[in-house]
Protein backbone atom coordinates (compact mmCIF):
# COMPACT_ATOMS: atom_id res chain seq x y z
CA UNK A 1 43.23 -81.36 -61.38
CA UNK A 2 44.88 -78.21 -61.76
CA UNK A 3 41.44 -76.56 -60.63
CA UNK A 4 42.41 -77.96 -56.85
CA UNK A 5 45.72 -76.04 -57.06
CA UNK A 6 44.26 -72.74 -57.78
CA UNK A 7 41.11 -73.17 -55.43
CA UNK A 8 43.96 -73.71 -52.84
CA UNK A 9 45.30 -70.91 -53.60
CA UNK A 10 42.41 -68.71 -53.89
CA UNK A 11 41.13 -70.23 -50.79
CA UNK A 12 44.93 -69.64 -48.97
CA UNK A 13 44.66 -65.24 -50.46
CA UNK A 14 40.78 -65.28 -48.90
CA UNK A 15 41.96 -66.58 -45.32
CA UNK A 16 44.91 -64.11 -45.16
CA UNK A 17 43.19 -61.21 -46.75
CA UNK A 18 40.36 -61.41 -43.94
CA UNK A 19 43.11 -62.43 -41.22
CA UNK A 20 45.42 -59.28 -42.10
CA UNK A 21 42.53 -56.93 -43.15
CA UNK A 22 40.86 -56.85 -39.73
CA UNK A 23 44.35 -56.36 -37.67
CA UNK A 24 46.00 -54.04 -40.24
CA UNK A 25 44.90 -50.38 -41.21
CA UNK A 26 46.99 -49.33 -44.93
CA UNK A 27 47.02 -45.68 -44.60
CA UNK A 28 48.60 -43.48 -47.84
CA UNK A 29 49.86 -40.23 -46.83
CA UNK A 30 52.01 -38.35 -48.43
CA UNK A 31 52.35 -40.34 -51.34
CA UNK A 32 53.99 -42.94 -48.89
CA UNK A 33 52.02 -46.36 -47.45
CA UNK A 34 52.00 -46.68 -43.65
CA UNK A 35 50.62 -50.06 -41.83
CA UNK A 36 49.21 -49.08 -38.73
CA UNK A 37 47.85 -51.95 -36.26
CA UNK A 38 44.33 -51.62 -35.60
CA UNK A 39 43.20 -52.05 -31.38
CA UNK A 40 41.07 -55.54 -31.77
CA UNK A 41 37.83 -55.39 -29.83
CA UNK A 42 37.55 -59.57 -29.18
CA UNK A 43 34.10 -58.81 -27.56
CA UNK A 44 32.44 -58.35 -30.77
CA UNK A 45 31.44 -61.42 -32.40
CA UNK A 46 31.86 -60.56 -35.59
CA UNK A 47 35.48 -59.92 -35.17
CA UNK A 48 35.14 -63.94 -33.96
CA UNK A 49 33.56 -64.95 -36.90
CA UNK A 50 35.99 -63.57 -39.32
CA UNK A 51 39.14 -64.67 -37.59
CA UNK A 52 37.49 -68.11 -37.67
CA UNK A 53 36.93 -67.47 -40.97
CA UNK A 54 40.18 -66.72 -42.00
CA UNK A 55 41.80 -69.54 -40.54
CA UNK A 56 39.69 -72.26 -41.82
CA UNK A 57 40.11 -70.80 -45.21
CA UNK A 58 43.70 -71.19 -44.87
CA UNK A 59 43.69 -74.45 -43.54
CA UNK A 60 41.28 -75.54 -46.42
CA UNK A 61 43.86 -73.82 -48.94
CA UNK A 62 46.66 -75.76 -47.69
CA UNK A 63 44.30 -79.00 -47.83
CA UNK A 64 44.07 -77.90 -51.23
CA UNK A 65 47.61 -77.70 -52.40
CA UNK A 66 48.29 -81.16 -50.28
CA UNK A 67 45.74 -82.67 -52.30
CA UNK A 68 46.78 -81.60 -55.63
CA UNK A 69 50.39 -82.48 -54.78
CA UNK A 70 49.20 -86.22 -53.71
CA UNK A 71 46.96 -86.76 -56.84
C-alpha cells in the first residue's frame, strides 16, 4: 500500500512541474537564479492540453494520498 503514497506523490511533482514549467522561465545569470513569468499564449492548444494536464495530475495525486490515508 505504500506504492499508492508514492504514486501520489509522483503524480502530485508531475502536475506541478508541468503547471509551473509552462508559466515560469528559471534564468541563471550571474551565478544568481531569477524567475521570470513567461507571457501565456491561451490560443495555442497545446498550452490547453498541458494545463489540463497538470491539474488532473494533481488532482489524481491528492486522490492518491486520500486513498492511502483511508486504507
Amino acid at each position: 500500500m505504500l506504492v499508492l503514497l508514492i504514486l501520489g506523490l509522483l503524480f502530485l511533482l508531475l502536475g506541478f512541474i508541468l503547471i509551473l514549467g509552462q508559466r515560469y522561465l528559471i534564468e541563471k545569470t550571474d551565478g544568481k537564479r531569477r524567475i521570470e513569468r513567461i507571457e501565456i499564449d491561451n490560443t495555442n492548444p497545446i498550452i490547453k492540453y498541458r494545463t489540463l494536464l497538470g491539474i488532473f495530475s494533481t488532482i489524481l495525486g491528492v486522490l492518491c494520498i486520500i486513498n492511502y490515508t483511508i486504507y
